[in-house]
PDB file of N, CA and C in Angstrom:
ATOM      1  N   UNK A   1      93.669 124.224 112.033  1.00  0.00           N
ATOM      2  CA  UNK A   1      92.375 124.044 112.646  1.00  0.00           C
ATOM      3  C   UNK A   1      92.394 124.604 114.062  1.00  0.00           C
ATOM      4  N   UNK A   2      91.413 125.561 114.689  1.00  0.00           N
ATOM      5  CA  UNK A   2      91.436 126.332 115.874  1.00  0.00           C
ATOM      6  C   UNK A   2      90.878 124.719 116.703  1.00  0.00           C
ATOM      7  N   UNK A   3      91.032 125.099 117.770  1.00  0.00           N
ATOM      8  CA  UNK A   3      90.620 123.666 118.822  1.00  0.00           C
ATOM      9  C   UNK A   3      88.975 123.875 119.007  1.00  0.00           C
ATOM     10  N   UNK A   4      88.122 124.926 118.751  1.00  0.00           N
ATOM     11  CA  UNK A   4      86.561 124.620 118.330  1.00  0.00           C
ATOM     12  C   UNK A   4      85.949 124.036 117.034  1.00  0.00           C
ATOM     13  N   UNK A   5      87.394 124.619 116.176  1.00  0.00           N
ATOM     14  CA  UNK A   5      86.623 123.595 115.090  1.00  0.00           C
ATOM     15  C   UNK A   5      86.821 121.828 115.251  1.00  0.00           C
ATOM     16  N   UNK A   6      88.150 121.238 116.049  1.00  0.00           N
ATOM     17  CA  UNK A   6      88.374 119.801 116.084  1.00  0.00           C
ATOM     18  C   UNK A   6      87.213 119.318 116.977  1.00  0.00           C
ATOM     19  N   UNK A   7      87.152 120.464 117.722  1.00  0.00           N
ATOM     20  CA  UNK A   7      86.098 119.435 119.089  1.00  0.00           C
ATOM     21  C   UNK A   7      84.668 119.611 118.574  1.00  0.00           C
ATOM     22  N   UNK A   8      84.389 120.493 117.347  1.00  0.00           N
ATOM     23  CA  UNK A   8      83.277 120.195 116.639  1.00  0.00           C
ATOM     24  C   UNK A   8      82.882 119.290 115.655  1.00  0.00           C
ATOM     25  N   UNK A   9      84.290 118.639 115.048  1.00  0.00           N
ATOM     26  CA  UNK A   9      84.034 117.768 114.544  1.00  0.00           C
ATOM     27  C   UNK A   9      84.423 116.311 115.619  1.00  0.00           C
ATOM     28  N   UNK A  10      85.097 116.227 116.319  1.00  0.00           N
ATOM     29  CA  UNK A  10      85.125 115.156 116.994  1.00  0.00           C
ATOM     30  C   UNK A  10      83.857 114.966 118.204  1.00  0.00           C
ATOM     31  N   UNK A  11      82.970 115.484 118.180  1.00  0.00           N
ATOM     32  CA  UNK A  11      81.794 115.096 119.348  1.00  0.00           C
ATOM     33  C   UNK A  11      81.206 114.190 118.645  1.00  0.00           C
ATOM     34  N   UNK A  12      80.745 113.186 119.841  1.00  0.00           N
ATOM     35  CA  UNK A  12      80.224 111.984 119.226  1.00  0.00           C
ATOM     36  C   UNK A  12      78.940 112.413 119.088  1.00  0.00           C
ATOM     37  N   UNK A  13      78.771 111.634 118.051  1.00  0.00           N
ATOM     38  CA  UNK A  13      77.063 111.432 117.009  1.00  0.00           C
ATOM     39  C   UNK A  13      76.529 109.782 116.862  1.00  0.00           C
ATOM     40  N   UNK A  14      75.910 109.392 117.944  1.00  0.00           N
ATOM     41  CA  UNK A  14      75.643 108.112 117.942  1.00  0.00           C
ATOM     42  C   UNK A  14      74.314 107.929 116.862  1.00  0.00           C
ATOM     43  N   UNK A  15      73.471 108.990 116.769  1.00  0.00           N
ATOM     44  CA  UNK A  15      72.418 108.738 115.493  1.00  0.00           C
ATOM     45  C   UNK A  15      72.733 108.686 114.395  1.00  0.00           C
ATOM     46  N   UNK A  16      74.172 109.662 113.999  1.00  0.00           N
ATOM     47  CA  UNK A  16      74.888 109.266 113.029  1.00  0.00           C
ATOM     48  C   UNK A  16      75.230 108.074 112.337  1.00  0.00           C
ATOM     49  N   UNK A  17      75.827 107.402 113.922  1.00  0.00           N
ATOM     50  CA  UNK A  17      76.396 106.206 113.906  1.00  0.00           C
ATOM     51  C   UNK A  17      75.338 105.499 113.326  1.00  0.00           C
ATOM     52  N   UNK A  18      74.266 104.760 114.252  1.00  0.00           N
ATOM     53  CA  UNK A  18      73.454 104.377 113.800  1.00  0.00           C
ATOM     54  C   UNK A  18      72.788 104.026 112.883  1.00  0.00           C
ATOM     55  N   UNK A  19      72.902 105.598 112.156  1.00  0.00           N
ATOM     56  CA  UNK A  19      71.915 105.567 110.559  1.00  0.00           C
ATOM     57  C   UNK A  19      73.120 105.264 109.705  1.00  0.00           C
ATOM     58  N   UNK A  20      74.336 105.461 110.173  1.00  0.00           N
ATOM     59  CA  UNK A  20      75.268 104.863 108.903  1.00  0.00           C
ATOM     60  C   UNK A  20      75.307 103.232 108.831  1.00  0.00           C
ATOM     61  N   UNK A  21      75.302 102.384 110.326  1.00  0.00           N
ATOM     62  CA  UNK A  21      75.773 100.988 109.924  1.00  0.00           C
ATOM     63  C   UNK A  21      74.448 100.938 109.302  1.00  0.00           C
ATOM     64  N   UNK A  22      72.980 101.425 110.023  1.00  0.00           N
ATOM     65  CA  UNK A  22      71.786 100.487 109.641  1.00  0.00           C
ATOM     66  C   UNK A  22      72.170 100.307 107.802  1.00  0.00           C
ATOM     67  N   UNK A  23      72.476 101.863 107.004  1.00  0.00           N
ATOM     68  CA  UNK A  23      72.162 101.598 105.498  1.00  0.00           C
ATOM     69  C   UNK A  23      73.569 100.760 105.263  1.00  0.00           C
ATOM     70  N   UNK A  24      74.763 100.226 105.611  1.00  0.00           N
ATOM     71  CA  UNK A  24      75.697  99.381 105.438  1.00  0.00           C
ATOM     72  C   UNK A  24      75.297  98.287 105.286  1.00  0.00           C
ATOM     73  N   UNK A  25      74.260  97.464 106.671  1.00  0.00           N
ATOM     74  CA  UNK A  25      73.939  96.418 106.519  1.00  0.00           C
ATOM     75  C   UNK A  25      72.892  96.261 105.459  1.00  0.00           C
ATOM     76  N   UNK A  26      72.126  97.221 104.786  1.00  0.00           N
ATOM     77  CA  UNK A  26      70.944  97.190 104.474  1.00  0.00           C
ATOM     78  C   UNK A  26      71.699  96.871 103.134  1.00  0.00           C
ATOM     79  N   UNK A  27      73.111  97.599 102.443  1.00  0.00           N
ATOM     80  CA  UNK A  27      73.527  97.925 101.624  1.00  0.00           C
ATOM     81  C   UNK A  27      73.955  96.111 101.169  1.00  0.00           C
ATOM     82  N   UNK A  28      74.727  95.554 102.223  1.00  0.00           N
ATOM     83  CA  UNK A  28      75.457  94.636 102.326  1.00  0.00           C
ATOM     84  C   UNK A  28      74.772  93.146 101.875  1.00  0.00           C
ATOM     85  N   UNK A  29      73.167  93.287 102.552  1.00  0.00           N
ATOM     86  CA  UNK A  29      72.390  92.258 102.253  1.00  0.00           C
ATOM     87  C   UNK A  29      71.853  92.164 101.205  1.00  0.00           C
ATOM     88  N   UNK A  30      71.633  93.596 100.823  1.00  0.00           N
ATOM     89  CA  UNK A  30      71.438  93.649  99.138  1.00  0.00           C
ATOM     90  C   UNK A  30      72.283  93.176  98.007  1.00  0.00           C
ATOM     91  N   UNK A  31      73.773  93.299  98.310  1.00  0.00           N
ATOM     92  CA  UNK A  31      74.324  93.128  97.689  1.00  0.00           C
ATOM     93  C   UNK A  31      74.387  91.511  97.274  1.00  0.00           C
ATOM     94  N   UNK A  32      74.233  90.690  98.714  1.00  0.00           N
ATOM     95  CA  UNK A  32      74.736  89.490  98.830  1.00  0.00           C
ATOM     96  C   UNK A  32      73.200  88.807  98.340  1.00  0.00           C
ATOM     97  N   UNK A  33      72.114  89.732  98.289  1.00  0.00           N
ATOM     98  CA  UNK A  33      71.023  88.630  97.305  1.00  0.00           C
ATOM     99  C   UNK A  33      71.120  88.818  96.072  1.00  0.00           C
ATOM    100  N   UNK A  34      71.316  90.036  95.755  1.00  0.00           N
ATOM    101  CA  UNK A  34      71.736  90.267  94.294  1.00  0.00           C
ATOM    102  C   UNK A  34      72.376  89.331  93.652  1.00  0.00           C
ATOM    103  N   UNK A  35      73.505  88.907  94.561  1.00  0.00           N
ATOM    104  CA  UNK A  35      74.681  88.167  94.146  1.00  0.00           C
ATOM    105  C   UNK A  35      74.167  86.446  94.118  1.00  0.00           C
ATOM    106  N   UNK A  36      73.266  86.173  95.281  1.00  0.00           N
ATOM    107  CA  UNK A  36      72.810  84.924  94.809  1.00  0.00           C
ATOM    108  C   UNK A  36      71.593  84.714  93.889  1.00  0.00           C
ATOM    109  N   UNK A  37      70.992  85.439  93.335  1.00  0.00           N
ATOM    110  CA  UNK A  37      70.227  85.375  92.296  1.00  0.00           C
ATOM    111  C   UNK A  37      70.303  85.699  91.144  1.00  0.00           C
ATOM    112  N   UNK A  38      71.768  86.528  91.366  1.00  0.00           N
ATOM    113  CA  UNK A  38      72.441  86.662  89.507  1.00  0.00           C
ATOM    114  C   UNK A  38      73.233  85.460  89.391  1.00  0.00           C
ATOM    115  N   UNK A  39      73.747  84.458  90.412  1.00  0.00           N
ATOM    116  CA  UNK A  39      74.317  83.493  89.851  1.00  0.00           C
ATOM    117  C   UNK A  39      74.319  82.069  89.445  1.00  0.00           C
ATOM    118  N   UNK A  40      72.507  82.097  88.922  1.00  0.00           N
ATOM    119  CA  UNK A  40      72.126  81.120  88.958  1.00  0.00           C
ATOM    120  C   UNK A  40      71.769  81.577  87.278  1.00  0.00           C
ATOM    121  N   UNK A  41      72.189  82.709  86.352  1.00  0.00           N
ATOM    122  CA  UNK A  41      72.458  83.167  85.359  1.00  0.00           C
ATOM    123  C   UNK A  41      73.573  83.697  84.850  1.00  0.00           C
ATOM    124  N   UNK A  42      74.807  84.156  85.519  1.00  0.00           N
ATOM    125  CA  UNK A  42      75.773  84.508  85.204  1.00  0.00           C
ATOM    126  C   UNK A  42      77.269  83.867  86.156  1.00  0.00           C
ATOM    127  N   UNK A  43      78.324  83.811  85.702  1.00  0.00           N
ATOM    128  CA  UNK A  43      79.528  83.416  86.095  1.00  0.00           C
ATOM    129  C   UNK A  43      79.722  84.321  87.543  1.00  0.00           C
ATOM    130  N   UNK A  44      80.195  83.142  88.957  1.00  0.00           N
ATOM    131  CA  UNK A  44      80.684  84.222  89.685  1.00  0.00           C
ATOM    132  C   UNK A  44      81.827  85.351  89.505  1.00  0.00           C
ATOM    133  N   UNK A  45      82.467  84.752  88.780  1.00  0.00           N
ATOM    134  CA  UNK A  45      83.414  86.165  87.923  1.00  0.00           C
ATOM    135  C   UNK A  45      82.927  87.142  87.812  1.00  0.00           C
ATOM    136  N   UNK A  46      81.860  87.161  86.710  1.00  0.00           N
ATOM    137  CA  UNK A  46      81.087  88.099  86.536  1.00  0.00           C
ATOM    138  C   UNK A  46      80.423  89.020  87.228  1.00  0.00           C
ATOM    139  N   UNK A  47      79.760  88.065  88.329  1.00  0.00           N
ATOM    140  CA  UNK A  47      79.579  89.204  89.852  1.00  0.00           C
ATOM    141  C   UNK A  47      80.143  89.607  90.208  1.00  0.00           C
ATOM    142  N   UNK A  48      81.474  88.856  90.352  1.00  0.00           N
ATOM    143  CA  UNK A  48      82.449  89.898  91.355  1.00  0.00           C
ATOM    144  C   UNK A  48      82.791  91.228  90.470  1.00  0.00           C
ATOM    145  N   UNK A  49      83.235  91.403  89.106  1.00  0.00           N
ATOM    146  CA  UNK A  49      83.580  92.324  88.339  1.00  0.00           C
ATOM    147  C   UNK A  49      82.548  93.452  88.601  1.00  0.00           C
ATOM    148  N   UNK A  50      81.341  93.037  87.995  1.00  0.00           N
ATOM    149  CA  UNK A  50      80.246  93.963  88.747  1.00  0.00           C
ATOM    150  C   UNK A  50      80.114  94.720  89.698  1.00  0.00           C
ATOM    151  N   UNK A  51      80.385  93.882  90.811  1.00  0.00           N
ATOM    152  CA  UNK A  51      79.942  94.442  92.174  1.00  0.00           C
ATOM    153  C   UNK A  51      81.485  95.452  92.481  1.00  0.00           C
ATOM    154  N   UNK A  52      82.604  95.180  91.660  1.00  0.00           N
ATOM    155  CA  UNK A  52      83.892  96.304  91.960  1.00  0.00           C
ATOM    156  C   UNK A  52      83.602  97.373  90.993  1.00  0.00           C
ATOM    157  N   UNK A  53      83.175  96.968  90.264  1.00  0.00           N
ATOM    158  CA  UNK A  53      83.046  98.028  88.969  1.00  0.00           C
ATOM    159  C   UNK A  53      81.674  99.053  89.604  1.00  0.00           C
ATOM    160  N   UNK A  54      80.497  98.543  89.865  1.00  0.00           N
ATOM    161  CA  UNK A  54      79.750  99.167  90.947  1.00  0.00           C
ATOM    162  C   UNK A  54      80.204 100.197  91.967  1.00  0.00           C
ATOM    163  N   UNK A  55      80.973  99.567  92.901  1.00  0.00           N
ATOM    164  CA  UNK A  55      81.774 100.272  94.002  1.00  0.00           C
ATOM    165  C   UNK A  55      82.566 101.341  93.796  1.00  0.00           C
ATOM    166  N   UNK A  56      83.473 101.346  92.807  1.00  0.00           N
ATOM    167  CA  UNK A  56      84.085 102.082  92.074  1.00  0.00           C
ATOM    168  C   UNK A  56      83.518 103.332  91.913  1.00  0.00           C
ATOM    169  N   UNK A  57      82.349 103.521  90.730  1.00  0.00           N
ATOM    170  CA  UNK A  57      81.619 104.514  90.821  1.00  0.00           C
ATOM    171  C   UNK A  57      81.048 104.992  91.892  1.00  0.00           C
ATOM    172  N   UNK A  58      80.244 104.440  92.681  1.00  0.00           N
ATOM    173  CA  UNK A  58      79.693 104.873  93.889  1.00  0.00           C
ATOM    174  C   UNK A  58      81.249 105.637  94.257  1.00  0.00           C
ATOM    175  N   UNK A  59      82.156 104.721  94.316  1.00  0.00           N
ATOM    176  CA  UNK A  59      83.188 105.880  95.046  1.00  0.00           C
ATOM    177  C   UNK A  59      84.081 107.464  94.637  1.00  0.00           C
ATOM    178  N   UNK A  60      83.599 106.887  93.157  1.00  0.00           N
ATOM    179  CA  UNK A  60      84.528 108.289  92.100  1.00  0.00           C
ATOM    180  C   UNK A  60      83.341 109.317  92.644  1.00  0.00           C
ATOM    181  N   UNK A  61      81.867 108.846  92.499  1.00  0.00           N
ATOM    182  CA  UNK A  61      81.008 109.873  92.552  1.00  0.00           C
ATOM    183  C   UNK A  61      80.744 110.025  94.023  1.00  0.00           C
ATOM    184  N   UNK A  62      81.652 109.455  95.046  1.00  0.00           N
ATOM    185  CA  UNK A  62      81.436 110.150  96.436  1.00  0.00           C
ATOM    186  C   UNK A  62      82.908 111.260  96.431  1.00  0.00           C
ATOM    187  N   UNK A  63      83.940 111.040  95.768  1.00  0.00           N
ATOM    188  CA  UNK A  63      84.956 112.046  95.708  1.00  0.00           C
ATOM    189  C   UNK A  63      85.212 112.763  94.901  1.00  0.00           C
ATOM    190  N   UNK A  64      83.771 113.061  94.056  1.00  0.00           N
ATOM    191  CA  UNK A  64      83.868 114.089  93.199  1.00  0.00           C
ATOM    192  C   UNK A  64      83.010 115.390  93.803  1.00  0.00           C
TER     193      UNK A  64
END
C-alpha cells in the first residue's frame, strides 16, 4: 500500500460514523422487540437459534 492510499483510507468520516451506529441501534432494537414478542409464542431457545442463524447469513452474504 503507497502512503496515499493508507491516509485515504484512514481519514476520519464522522457521517460515516454516524450513519453506521444510528442503523446498529435501529438494528439492535429491532431485534430485541422481535425477540419479546416472539416469546410469548415460541421457546427462548428458539429465538436465540434464529437470531444466530439470521446473523450468520447476513454475514456469509456480507463476505460474499
Amino acid at each position: 500500500m503507497s502512503n496515499s492510499t493508507k491516509s485515504q483510507f484512514l481519514t476520519d468520516r464522522p457521517l460515516v460514523a454516524i450513519g453506521l451506529f444510528s442503523v446498529a441501534m435501529m438494528i439492535f432494537s429491532s431485534t430485541d422487540g422481535a425477540a419479546k414478542y416472539l416469546s410469548s409464542d415460541i421457546t427462548p431457545q428458539q429465538i436465540i437459534f434464529l437470531r444466530y442463524v439470521i446473523v450468520l447469513i447476513l454475514i456469509l452474504l456480507f463476505c460474499i
